[in-house]
Structures are given as C-alpha cells and as structure tokens.
N, C-alpha and C. Protein backbone atom coordinates (compact mmCIF):
# COMPACT_ATOMS: atom_id res chain seq x y z
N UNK A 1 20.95 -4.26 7.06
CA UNK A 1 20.61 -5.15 5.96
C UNK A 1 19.11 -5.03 5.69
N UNK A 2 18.75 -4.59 4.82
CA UNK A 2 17.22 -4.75 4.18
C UNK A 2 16.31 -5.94 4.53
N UNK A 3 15.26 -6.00 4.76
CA UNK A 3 14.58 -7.02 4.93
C UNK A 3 13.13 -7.29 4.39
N UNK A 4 12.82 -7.84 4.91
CA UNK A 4 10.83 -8.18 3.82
C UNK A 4 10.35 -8.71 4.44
N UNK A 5 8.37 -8.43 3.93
CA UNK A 5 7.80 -8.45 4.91
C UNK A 5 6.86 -9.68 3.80
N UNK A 6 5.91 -10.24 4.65
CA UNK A 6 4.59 -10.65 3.64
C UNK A 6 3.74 -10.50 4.92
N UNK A 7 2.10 -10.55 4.24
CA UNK A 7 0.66 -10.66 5.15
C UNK A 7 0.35 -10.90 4.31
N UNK A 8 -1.35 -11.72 4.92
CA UNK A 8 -2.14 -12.23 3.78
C UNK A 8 -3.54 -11.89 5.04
N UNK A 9 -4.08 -11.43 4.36
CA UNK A 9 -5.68 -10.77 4.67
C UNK A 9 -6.71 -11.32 3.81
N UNK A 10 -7.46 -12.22 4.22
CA UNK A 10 -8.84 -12.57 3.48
C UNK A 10 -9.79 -11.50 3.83
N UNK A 11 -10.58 -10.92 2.84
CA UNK A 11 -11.30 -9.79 2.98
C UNK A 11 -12.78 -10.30 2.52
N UNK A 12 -13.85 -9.64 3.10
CA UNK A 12 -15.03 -10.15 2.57
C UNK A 12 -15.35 -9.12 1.09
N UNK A 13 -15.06 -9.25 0.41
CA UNK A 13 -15.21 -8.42 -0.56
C UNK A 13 -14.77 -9.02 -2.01
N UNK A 14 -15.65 -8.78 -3.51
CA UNK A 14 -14.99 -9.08 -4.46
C UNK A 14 -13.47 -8.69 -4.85
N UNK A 15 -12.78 -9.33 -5.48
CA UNK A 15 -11.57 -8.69 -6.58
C UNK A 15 -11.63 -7.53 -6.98
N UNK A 16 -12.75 -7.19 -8.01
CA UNK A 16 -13.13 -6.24 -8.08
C UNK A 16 -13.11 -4.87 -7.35
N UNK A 17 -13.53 -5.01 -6.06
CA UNK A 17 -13.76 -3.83 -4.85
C UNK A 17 -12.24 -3.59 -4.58
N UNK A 18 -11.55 -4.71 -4.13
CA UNK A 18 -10.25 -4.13 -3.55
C UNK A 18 -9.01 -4.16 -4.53
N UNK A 19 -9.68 -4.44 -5.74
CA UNK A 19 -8.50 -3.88 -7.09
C UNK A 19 -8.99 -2.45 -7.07
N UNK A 20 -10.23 -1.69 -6.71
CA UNK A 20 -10.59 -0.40 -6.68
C UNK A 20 -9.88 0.09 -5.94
N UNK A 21 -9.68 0.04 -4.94
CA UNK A 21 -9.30 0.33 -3.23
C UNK A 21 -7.84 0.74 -3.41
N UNK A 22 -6.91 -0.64 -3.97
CA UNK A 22 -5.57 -0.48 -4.19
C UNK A 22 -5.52 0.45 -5.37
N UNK A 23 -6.44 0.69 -6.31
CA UNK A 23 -5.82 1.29 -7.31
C UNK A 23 -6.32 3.25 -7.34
N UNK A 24 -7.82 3.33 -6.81
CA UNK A 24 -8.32 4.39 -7.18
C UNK A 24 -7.30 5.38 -6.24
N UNK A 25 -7.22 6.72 -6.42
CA UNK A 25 -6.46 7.90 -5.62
C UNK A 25 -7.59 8.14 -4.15
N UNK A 26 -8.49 8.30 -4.52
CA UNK A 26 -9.47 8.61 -3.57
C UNK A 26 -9.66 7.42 -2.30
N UNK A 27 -9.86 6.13 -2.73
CA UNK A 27 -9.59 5.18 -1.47
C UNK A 27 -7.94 5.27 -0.92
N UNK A 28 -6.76 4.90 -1.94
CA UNK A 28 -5.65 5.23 -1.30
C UNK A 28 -5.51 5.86 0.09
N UNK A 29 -5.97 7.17 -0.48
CA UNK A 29 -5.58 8.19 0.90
C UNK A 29 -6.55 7.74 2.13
N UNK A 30 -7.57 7.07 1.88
CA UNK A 30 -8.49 6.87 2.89
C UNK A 30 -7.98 5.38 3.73
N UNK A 31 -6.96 4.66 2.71
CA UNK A 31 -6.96 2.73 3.79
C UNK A 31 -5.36 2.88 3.71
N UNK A 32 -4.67 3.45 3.25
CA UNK A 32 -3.19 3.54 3.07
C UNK A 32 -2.46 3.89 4.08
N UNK A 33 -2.42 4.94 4.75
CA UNK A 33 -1.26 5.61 5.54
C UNK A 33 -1.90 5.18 7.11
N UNK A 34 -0.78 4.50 7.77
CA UNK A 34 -1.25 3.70 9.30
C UNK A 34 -1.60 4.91 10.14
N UNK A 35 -1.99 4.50 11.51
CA UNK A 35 -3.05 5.79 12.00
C UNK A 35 -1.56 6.80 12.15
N UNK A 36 -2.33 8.03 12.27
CA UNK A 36 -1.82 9.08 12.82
C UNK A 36 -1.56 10.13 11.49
N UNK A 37 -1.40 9.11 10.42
CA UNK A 37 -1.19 9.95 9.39
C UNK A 37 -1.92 10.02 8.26
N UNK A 38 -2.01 10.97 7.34
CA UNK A 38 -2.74 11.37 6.43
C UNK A 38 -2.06 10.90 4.85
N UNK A 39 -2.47 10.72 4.12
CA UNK A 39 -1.70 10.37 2.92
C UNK A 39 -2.14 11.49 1.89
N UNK A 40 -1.29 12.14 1.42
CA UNK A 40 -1.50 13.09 0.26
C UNK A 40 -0.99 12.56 -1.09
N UNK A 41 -1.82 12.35 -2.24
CA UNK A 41 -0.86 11.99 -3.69
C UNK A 41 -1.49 13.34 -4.74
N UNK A 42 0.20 12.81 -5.18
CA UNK A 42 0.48 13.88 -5.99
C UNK A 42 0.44 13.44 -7.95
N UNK A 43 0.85 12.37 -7.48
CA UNK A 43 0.35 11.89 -8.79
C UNK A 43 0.36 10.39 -9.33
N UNK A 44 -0.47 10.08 -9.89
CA UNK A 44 -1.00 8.07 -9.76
C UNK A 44 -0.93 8.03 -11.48
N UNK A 45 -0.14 7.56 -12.11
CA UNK A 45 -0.50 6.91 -13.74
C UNK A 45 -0.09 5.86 -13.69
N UNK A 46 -1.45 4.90 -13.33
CA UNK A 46 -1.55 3.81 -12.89
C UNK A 46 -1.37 2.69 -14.41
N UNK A 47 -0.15 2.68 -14.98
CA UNK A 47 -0.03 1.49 -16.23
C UNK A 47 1.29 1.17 -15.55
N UNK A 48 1.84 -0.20 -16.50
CA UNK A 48 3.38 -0.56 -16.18
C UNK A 48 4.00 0.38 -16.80
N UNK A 49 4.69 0.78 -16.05
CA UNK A 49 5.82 2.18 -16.25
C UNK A 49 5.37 3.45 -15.86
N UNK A 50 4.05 3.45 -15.49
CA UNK A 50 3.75 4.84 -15.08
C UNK A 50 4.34 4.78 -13.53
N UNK A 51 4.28 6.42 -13.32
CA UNK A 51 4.99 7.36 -11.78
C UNK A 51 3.88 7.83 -10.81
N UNK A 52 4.25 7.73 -10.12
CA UNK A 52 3.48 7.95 -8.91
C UNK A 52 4.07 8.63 -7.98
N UNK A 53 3.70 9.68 -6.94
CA UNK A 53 4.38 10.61 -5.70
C UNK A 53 3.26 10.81 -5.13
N UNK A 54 3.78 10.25 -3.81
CA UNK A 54 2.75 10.57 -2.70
C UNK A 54 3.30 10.91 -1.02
N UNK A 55 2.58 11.20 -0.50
CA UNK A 55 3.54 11.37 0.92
C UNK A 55 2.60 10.82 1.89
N UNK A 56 3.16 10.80 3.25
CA UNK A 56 2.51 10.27 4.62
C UNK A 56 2.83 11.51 5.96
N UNK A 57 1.63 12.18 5.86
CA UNK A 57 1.72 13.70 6.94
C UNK A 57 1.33 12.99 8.17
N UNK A 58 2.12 13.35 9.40
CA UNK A 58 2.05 13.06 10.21
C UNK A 58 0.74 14.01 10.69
N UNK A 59 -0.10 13.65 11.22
CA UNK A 59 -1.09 15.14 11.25
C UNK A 59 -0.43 15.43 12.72
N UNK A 60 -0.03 15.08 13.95
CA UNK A 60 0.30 15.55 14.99
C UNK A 60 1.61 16.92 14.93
N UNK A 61 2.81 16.36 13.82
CA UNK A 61 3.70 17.10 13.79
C UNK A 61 3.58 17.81 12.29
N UNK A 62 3.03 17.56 11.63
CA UNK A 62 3.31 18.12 10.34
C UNK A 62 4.10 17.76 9.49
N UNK A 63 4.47 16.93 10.03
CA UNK A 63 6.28 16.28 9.06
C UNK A 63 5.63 15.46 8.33
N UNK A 64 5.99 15.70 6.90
CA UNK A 64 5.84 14.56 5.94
C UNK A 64 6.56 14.20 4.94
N UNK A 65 6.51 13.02 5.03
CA UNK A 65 7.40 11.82 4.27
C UNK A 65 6.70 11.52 3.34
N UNK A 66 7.86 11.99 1.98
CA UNK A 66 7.52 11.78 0.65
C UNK A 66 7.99 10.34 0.07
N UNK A 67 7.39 10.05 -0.98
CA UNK A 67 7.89 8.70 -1.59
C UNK A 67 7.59 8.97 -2.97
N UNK A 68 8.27 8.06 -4.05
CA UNK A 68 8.15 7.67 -5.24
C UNK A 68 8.21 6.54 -5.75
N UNK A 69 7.44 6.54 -7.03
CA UNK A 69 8.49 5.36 -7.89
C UNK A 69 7.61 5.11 -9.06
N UNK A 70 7.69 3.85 -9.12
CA UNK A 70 6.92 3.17 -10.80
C UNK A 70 5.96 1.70 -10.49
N UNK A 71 4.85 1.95 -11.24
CA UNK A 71 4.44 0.54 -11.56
C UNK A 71 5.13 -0.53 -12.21
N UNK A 72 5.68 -1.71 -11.79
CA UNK A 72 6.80 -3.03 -12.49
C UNK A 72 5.28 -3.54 -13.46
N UNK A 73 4.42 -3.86 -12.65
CA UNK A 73 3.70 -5.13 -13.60
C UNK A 73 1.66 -4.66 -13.02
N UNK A 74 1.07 -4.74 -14.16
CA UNK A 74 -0.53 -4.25 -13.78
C UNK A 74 -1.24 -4.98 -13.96
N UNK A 75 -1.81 -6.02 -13.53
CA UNK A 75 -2.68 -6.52 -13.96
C UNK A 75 -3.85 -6.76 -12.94
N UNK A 76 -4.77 -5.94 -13.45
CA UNK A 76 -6.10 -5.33 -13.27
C UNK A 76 -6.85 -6.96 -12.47
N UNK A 77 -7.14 -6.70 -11.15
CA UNK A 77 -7.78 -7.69 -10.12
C UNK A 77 -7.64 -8.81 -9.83
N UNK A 78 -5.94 -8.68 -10.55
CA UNK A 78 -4.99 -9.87 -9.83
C UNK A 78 -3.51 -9.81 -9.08
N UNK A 79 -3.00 -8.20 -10.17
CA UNK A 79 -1.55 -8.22 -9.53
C UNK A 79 -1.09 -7.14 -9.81
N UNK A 80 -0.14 -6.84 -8.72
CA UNK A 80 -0.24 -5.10 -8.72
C UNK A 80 1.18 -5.06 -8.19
N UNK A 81 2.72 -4.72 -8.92
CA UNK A 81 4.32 -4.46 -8.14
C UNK A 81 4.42 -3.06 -8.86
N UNK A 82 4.81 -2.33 -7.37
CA UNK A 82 5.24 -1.00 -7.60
C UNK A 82 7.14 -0.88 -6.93
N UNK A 83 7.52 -0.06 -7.47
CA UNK A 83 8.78 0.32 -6.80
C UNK A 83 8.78 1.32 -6.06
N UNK A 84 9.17 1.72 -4.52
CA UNK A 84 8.68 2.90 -3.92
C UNK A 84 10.24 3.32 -3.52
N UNK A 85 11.06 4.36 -3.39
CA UNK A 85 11.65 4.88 -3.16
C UNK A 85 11.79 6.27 -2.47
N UNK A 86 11.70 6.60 -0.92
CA UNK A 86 11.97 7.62 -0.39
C UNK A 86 12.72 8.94 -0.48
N UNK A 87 12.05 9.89 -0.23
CA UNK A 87 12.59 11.49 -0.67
C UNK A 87 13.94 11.29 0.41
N UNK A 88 13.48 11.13 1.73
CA UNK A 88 14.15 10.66 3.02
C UNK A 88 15.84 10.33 3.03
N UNK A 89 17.43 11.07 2.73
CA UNK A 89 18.40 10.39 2.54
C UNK A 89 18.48 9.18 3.78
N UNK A 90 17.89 9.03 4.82
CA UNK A 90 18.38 8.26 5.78
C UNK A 90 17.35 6.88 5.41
N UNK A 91 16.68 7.01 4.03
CA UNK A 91 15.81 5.42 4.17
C UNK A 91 16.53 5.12 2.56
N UNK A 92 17.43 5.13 2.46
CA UNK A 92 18.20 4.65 1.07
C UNK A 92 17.47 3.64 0.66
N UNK A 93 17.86 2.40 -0.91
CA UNK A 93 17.26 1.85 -1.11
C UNK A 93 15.80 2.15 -1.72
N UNK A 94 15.84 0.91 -3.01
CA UNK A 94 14.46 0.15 -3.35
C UNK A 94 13.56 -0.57 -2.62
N UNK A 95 12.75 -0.02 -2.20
CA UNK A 95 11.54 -0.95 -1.60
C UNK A 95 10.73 -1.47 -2.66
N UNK A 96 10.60 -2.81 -3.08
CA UNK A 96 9.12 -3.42 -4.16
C UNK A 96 8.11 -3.65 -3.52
N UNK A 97 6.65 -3.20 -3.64
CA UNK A 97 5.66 -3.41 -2.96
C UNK A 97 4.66 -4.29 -4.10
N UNK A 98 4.12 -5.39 -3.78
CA UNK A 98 3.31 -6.15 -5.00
C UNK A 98 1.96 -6.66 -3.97
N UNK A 99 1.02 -6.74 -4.57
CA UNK A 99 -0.31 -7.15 -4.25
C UNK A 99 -0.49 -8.17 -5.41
N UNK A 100 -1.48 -9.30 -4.51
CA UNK A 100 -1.58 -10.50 -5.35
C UNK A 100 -3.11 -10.72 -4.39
N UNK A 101 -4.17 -10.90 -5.74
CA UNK A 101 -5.11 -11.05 -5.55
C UNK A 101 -5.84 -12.23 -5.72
N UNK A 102 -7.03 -12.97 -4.92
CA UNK A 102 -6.95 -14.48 -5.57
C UNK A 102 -8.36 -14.82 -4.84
N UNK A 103 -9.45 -14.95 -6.23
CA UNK A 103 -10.88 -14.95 -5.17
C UNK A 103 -10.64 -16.10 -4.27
N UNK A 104 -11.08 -16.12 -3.15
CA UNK A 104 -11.55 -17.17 -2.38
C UNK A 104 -13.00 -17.56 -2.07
N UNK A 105 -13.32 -18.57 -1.30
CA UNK A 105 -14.96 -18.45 -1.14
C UNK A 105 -15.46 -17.59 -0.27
N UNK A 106 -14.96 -16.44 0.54
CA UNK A 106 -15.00 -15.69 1.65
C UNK A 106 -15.00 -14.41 0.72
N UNK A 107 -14.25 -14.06 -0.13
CA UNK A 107 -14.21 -13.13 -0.95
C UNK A 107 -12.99 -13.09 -1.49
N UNK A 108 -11.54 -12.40 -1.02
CA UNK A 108 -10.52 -12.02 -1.81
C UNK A 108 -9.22 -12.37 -0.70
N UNK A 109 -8.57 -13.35 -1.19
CA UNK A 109 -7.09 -13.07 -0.48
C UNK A 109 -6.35 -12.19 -0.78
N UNK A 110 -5.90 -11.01 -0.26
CA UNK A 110 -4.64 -10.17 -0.82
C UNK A 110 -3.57 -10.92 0.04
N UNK A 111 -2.62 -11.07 -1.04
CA UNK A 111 -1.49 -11.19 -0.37
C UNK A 111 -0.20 -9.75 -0.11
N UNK A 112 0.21 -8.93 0.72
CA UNK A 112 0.86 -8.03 0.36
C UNK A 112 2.61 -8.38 0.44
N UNK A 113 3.79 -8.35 -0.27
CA UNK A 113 4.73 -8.75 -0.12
C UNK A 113 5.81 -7.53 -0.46
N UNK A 114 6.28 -7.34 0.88
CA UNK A 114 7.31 -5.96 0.69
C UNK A 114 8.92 -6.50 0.62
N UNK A 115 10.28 -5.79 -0.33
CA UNK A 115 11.05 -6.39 -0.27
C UNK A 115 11.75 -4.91 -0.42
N UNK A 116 13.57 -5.23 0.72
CA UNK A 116 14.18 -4.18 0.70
C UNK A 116 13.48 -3.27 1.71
N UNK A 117 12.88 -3.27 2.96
CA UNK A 117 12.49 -2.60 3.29
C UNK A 117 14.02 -2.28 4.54
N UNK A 118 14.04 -0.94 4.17
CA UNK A 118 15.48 -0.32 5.09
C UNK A 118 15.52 -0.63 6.76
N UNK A 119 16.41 -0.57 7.12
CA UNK A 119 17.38 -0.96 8.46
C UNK A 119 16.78 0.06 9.17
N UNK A 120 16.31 0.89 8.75
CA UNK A 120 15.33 2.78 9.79
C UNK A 120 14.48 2.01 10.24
N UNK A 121 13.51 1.06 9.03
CA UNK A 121 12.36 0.72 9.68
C UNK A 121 12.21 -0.94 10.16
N UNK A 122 12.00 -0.44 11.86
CA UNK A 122 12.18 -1.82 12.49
C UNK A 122 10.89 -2.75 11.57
N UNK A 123 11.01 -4.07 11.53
CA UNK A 123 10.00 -5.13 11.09
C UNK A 123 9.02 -4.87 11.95
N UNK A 124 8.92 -5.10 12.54
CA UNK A 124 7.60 -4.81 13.60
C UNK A 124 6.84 -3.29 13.74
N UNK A 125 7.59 -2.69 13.48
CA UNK A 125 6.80 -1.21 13.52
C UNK A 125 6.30 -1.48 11.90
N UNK A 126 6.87 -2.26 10.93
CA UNK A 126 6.35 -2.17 9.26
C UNK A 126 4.80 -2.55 9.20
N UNK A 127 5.22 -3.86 10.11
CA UNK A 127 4.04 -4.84 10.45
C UNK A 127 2.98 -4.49 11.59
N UNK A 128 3.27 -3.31 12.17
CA UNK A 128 2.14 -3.16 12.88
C UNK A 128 1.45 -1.87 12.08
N UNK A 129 2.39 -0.94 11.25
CA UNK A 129 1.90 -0.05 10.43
C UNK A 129 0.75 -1.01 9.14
N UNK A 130 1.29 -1.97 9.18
CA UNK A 130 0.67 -2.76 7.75
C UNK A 130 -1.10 -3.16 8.21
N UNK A 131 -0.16 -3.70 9.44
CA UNK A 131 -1.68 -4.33 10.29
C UNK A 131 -2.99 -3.22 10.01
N UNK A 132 -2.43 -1.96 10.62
CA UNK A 132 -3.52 -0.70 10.77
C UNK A 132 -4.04 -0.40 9.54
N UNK A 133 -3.07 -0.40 8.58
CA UNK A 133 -3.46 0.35 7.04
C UNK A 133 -4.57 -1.06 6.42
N UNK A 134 -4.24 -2.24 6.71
CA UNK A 134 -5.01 -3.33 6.10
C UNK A 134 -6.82 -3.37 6.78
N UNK A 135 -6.32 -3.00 8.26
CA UNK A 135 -7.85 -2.97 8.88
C UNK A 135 -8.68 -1.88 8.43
N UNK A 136 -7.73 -0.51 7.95
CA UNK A 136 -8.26 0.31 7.35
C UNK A 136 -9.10 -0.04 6.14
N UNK A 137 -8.62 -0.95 5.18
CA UNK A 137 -8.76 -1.08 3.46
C UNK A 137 -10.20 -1.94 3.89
N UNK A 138 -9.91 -3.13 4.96
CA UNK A 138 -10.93 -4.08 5.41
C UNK A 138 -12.28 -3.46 5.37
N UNK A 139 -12.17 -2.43 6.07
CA UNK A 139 -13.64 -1.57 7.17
C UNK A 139 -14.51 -0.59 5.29
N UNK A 140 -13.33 -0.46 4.34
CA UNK A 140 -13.46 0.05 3.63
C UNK A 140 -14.18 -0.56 2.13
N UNK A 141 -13.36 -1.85 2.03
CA UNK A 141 -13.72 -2.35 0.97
C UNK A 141 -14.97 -3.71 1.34
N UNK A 142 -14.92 -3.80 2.85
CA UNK A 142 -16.11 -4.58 3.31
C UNK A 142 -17.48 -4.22 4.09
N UNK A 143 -17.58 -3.08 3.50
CA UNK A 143 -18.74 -1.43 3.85
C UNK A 143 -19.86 -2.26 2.75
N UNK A 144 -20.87 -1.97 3.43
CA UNK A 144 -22.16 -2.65 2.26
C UNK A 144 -22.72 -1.17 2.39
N UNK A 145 -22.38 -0.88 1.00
CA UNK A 145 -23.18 0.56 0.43
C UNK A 145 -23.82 0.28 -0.63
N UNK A 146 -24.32 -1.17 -1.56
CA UNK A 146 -25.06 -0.48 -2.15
C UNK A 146 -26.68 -0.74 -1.53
C-alpha cells in the first residue's frame, strides 16, 4: 500500500534563496540526491505542465535510477507540486512531491510533503534519504557568499 511522508525544515535563508535551490538545475544536482549518489538532469521546463527527467547514480555501483514527470502547480517562492514517476517497473505508481514555502522570522519554513510513495521504499529509508538531501539544501542555501 503506498504511503506519505511530510518534514518541515526551518532554514536560515530567504524564500527567495531556496525557491532558487528547489528550482535552478545546477543546485538540484548539488542538495537533491541523498549521499552516495549523484543526480544527473536531463531536462527541467520549470512552468505548470512542463517535463522534467532526471536520475539518481549510485556513484559506488553505477546503477542509475531514472525518474519523470510534470509540474501540477508553480508558484514562484511559495509553492512548488511535481508528479514523479519511475523508469523502475518494480516502483509502479504516482509519487506527488510539493514544497510549501512560508517566511518565518528565522528565515524560511519548507514544508516537503510526499504522497504515493511505493511499498519498495521502506518509510524510513525515504526519511532518512530526505533527512540527508535536506541537510544538503541547508549547508547550501545557508552558505553566506555574498
């Protein structure tokens, strides 16, 4: 039976920064894919209805897991639902992935809320993958460069 996940991460960082983060191709591959793996995209047309393909390379084995799908709803440094669907026959199913953004006085709550996530992937391995990829986006979008 499919199941769903939510986290909520207060980040020190504007709206702004981590509507970049979630949206640009270049951070993607850098806060996205939990350790071990590399994220390659193939293609981001980031409006409602645009397609997207990207994968998650294991760098140890080489094996990589492709994904697809569509942007549901865009709205630029508040809210972000994609549909992701696996190349994978053994991860059947719609996964919806949505980001919900919401300044706080600390900087930015993301909320991340996954639904349909397949019976392959235990909850806890989702959530400890989520954990890693979020500390990733954290270290990233809470970097003082200028």
């Amino acid at each position: 039976m499919p199941h769903d996940l939510t986290l909520i991460r207060v980040l020190r960082a504007p709206p702004v920064r981590v509507w970049r983060a979630l949206t640009d191709a270049a951070a993607i591959v850098k806060w996205n894919p939990p350790d071990g793996y590399v994220c390659e995209i193939e293609t981001l047309d980031l409006r409602e209805g645009g397609r997207f393909r990207m994968s998650f390379r294991n760098l140890a084995t080489g094996e990589a897991h492709g994904f697809s799908g569509s942007y549901r709803e865009v709205v630029p440094e508040e809210r972000l639902v994609a549909s992701d669907l696996f190349d994978e026959p053994s991860l059947p199913g719609e996964i919806q992935t949505g980001y919900r953004l919401r300044q706080v006085s600390a900087g930015t709550e993301l909320t991340v809320e996954q639904t349909g996530l397949p019976d392959a992937i235990p909850p806890e391995a989702c959530r400890i993958g989520w954990q890693q990829s979020l500390e990733l986006l954290a270290r990233l979008v809470e970097a003082r460069t200028e």
